[in-house]
N, C-alpha and C. Protein backbone atom coordinates (compact mmCIF):
# COMPACT_ATOMS: atom_id res chain seq x y z
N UNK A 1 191.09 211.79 233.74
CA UNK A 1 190.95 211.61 235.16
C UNK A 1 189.49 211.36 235.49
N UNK A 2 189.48 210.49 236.53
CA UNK A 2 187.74 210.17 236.98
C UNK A 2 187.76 211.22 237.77
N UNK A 3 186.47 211.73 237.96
CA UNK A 3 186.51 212.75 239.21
C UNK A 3 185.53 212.28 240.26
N UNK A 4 185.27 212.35 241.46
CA UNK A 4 185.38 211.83 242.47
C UNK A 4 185.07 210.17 242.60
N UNK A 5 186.43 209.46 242.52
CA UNK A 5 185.91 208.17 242.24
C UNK A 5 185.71 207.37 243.60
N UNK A 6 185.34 206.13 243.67
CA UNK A 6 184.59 205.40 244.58
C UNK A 6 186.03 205.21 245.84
N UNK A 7 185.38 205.16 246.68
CA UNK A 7 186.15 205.03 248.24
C UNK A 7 186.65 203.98 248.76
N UNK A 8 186.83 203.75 249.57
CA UNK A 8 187.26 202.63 250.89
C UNK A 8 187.92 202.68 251.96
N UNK A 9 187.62 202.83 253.07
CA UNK A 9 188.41 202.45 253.97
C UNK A 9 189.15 201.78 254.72
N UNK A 10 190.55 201.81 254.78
CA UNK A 10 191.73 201.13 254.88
C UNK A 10 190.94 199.96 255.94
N UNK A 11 190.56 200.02 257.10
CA UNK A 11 189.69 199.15 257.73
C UNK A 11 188.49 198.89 257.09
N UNK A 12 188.42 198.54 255.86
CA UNK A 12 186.99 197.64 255.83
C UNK A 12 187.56 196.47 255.17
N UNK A 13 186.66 195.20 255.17
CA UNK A 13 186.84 194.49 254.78
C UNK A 13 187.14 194.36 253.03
N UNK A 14 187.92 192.81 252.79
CA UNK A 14 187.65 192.83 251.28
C UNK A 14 186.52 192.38 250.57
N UNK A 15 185.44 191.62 251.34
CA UNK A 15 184.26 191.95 250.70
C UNK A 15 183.50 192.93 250.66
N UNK A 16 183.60 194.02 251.79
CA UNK A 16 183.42 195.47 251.39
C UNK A 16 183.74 196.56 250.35
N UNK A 17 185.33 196.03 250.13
CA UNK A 17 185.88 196.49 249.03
C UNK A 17 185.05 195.89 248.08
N UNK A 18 184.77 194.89 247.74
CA UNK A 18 184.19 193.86 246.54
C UNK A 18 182.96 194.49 245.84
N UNK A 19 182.21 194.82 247.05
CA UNK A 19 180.95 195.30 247.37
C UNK A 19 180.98 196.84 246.59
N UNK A 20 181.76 197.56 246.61
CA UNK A 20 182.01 198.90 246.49
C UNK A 20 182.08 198.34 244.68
N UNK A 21 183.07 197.83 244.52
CA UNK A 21 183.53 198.26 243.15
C UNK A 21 182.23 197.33 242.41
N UNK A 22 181.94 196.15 242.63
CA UNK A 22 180.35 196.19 242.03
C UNK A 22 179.19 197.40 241.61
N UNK A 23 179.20 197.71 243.46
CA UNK A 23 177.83 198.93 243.31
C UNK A 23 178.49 199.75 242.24
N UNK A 24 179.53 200.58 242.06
CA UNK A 24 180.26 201.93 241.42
C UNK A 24 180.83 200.98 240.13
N UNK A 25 180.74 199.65 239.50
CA UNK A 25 180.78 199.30 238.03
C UNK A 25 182.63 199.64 238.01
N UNK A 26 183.42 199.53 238.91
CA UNK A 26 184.73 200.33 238.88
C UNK A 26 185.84 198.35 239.19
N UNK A 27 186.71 198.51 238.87
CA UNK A 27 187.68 197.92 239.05
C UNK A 27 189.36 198.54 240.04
N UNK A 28 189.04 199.55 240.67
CA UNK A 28 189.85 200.15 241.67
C UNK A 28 189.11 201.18 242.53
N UNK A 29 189.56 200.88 244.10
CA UNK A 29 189.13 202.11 244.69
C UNK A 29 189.97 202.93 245.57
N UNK A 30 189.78 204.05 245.89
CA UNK A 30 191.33 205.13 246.39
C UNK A 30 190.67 204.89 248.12
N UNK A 31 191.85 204.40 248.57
CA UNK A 31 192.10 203.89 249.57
C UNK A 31 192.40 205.35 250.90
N UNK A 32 191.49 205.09 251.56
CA UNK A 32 191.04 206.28 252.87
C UNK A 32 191.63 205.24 254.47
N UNK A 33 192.47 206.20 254.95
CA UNK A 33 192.97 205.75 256.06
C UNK A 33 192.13 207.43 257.28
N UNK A 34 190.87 207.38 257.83
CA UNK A 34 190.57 208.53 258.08
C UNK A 34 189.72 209.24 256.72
N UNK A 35 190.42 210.34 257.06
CA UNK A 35 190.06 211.33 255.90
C UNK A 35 191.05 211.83 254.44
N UNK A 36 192.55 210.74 254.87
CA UNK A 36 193.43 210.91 253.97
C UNK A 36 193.10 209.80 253.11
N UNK A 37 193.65 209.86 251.67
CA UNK A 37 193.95 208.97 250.76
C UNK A 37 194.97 208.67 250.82
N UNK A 38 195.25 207.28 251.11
CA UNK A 38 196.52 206.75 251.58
C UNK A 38 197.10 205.73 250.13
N UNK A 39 196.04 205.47 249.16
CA UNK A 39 196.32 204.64 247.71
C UNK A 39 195.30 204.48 247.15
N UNK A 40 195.44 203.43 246.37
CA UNK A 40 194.67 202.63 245.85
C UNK A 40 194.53 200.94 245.46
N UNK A 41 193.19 200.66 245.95
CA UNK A 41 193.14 198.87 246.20
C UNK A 41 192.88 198.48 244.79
N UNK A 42 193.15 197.49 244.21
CA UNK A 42 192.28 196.84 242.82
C UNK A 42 191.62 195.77 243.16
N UNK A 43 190.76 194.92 241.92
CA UNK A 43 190.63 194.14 242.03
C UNK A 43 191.49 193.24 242.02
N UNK A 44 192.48 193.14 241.18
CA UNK A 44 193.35 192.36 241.08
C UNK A 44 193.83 191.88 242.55
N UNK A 45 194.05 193.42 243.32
CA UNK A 45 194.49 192.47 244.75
C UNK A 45 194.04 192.00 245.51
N UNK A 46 192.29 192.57 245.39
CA UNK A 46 191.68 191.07 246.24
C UNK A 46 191.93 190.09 245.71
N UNK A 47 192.03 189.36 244.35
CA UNK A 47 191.94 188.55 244.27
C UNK A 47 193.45 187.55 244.80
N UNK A 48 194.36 188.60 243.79
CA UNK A 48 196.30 188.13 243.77
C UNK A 48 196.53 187.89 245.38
N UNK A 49 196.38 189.31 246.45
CA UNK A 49 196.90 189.84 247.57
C UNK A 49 196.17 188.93 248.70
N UNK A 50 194.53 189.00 248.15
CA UNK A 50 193.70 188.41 249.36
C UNK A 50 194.00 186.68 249.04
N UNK A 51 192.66 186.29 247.89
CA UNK A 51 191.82 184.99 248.27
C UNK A 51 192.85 184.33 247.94
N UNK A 52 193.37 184.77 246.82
CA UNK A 52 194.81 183.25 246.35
C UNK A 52 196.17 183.49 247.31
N UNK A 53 196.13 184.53 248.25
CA UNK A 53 197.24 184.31 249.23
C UNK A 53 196.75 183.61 250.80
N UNK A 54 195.38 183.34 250.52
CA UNK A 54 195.11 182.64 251.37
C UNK A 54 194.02 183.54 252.49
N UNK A 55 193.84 184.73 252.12
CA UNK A 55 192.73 185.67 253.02
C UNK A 55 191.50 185.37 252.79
N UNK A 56 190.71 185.66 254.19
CA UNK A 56 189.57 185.60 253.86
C UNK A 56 188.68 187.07 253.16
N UNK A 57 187.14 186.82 252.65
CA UNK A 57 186.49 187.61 252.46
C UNK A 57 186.41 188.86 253.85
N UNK A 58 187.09 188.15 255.04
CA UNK A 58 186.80 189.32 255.92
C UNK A 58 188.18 189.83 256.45
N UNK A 59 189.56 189.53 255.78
CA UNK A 59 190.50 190.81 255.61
C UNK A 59 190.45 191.86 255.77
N UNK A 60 191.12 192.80 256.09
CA UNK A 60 191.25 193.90 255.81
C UNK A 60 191.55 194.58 254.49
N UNK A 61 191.15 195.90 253.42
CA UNK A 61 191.66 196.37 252.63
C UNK A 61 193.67 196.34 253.27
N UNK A 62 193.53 197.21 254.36
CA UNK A 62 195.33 197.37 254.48
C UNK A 62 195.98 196.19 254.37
N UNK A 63 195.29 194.80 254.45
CA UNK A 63 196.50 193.42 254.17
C UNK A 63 196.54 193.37 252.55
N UNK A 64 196.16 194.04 252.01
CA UNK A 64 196.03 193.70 250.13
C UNK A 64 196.43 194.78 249.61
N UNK A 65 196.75 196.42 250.39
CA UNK A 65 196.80 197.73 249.46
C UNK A 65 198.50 197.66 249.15
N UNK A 66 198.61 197.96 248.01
CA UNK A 66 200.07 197.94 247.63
C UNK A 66 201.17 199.20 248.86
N UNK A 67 202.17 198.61 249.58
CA UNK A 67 202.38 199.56 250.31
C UNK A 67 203.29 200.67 249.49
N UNK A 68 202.91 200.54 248.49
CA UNK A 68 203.55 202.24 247.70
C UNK A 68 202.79 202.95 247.52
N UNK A 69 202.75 204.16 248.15
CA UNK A 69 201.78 205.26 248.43
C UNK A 69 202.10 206.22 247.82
N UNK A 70 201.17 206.62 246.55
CA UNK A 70 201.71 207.62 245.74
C UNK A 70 200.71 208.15 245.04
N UNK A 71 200.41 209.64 245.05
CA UNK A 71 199.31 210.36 244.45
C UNK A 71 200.25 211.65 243.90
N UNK A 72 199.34 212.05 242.86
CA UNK A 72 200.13 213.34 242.30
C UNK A 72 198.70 214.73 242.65
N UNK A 73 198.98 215.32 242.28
CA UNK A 73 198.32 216.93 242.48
C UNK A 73 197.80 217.47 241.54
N UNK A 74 196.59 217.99 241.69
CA UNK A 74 195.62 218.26 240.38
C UNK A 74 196.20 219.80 239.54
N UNK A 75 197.40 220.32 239.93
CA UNK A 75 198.14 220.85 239.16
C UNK A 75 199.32 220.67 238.28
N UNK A 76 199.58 219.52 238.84
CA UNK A 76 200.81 218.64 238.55
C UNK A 76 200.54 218.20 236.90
N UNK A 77 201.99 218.54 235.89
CA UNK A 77 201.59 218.24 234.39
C UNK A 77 201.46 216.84 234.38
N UNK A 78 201.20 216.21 232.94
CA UNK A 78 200.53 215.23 232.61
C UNK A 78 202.07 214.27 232.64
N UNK A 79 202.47 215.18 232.22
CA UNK A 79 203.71 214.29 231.98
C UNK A 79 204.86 214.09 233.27
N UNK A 80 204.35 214.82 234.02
CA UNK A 80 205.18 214.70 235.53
C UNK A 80 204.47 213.50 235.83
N UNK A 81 203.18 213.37 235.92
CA UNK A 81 202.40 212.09 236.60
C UNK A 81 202.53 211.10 236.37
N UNK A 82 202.60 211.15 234.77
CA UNK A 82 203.34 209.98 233.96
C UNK A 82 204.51 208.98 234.57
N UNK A 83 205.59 210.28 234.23
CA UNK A 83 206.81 209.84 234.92
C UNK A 83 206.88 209.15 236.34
N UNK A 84 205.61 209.86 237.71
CA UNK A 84 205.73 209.69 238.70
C UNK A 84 205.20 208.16 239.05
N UNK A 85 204.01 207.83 237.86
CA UNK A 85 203.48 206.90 238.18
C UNK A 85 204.14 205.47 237.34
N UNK A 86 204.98 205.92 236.29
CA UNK A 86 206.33 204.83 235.29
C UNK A 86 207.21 204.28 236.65
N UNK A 87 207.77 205.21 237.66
CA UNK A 87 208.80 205.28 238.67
C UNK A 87 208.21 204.63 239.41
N UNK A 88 207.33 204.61 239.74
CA UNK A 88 206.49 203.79 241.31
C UNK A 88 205.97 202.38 240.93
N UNK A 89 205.98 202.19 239.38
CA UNK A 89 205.49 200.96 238.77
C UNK A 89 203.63 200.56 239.34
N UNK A 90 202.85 201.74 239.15
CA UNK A 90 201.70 202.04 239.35
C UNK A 90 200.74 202.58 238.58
N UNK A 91 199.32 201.82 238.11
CA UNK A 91 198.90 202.15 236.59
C UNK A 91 197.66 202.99 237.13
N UNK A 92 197.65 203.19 238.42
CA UNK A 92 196.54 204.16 239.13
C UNK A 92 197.26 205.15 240.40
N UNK A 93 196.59 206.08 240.34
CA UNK A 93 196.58 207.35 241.32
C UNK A 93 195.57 208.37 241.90
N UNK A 94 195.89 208.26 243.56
CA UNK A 94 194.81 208.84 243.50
C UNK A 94 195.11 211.13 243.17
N UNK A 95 194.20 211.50 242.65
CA UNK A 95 194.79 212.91 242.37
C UNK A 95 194.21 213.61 243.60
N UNK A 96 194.93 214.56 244.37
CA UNK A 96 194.33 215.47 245.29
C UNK A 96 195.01 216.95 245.07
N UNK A 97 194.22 217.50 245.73
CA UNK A 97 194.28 219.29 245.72
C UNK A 97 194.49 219.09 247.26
N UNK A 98 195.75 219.56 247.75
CA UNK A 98 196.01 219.21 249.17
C UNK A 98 195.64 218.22 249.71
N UNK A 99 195.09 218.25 250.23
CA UNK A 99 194.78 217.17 250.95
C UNK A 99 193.45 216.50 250.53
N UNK A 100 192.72 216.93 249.79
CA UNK A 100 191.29 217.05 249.24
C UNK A 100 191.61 216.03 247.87
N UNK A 101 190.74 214.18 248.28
CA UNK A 101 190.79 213.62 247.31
C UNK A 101 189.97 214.25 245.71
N UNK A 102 190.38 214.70 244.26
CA UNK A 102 189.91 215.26 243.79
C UNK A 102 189.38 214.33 242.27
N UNK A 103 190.11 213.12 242.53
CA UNK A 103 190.04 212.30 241.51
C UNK A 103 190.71 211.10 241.35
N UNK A 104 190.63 210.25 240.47
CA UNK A 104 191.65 208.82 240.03
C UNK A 104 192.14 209.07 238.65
N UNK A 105 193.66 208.86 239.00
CA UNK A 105 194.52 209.15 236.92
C UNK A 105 194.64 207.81 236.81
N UNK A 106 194.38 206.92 235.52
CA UNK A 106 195.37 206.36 235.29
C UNK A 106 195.70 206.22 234.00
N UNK A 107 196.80 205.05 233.67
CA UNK A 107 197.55 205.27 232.90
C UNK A 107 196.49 205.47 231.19
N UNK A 108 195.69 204.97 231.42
CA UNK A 108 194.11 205.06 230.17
C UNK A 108 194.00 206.31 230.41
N UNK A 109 193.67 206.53 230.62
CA UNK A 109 193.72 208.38 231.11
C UNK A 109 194.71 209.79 230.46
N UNK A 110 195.85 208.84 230.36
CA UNK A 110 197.14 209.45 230.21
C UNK A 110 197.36 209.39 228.33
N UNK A 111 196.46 208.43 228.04
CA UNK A 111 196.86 207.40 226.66
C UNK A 111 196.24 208.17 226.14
N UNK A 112 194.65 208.97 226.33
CA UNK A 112 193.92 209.55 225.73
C UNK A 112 194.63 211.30 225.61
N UNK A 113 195.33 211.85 226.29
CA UNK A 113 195.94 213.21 226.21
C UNK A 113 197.28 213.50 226.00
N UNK A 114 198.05 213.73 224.86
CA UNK A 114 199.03 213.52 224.92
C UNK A 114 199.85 214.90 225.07
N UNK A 115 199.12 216.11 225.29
CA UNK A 115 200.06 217.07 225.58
C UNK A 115 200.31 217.68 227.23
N UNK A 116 201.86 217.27 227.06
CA UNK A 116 202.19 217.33 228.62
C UNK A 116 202.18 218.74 229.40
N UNK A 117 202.15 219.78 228.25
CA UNK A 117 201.87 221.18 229.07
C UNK A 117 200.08 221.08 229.41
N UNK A 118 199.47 220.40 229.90
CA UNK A 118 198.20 220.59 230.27
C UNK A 118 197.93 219.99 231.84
N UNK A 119 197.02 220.25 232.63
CA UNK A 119 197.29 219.91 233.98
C UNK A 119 195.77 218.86 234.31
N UNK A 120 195.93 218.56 235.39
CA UNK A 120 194.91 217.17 235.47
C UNK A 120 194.14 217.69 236.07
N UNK A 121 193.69 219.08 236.35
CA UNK A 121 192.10 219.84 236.29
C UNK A 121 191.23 219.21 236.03
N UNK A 122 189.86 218.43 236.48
CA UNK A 122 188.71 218.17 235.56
C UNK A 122 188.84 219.00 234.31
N UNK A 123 188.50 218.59 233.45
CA UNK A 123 187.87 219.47 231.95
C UNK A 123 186.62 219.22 231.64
């Protein structure tokens, strides 16, 4: 798991988004509607969602964020997340402790630990 990984808000643009995952060297960022984490944007979908569907650089993140909204819980086993994130057909998540964004899983993440009695705690 990354622990506190790079931001965005559902209202900013996708060259804002662009902008973000440059500065932070990252290829996804966990998507903030407010103070909630509502997903996560990639690059891929600026590129797939935005410029080759015809958006401009000044889009919104919310016209490109996949509308499947799905995070698991930094107690939640490895292998529940797994499953949760196989089911949603989603290779990123954002992890929170209530409501409190606490991190990004993904499926690289998952590849490196393979015992499912362990929980997605920083270590």
């Amino acid at each position: 798991m990354t622990p506190v990984p790079a931001t965005v808000q559902v209202t900013e643009t996708l060259r804002r988004a662009a902008r973000e995952m440059v500065e932070h060297d990252v290829g996804a960022l966990v998507v903030h509607a407010g103070r909630r984490a509502i997903g996560v944007v990639t690059d891929r979908d600026l590129v797939v969602r935005g410029l080759a569907a015809g958006l401009g650089t000044d889009a919104t993140v919310q016209q490109v964020t996949n509308g499947k909204v799905i995070a698991v819980g930094h107690t939640d086993l490895v292998e529940d997340a797994f499953e949760a994130m196989h089911a949603a057909g989603v290779r990123r998540v954002p992890v929170l402790d209530g409501d409190t964004l606490v991190g990004l899983l993904t499926f690289g993440d998952l590849g490196v630990e393979r015992d499912p009695s362990l929980t997605l705690r920083p270590w």
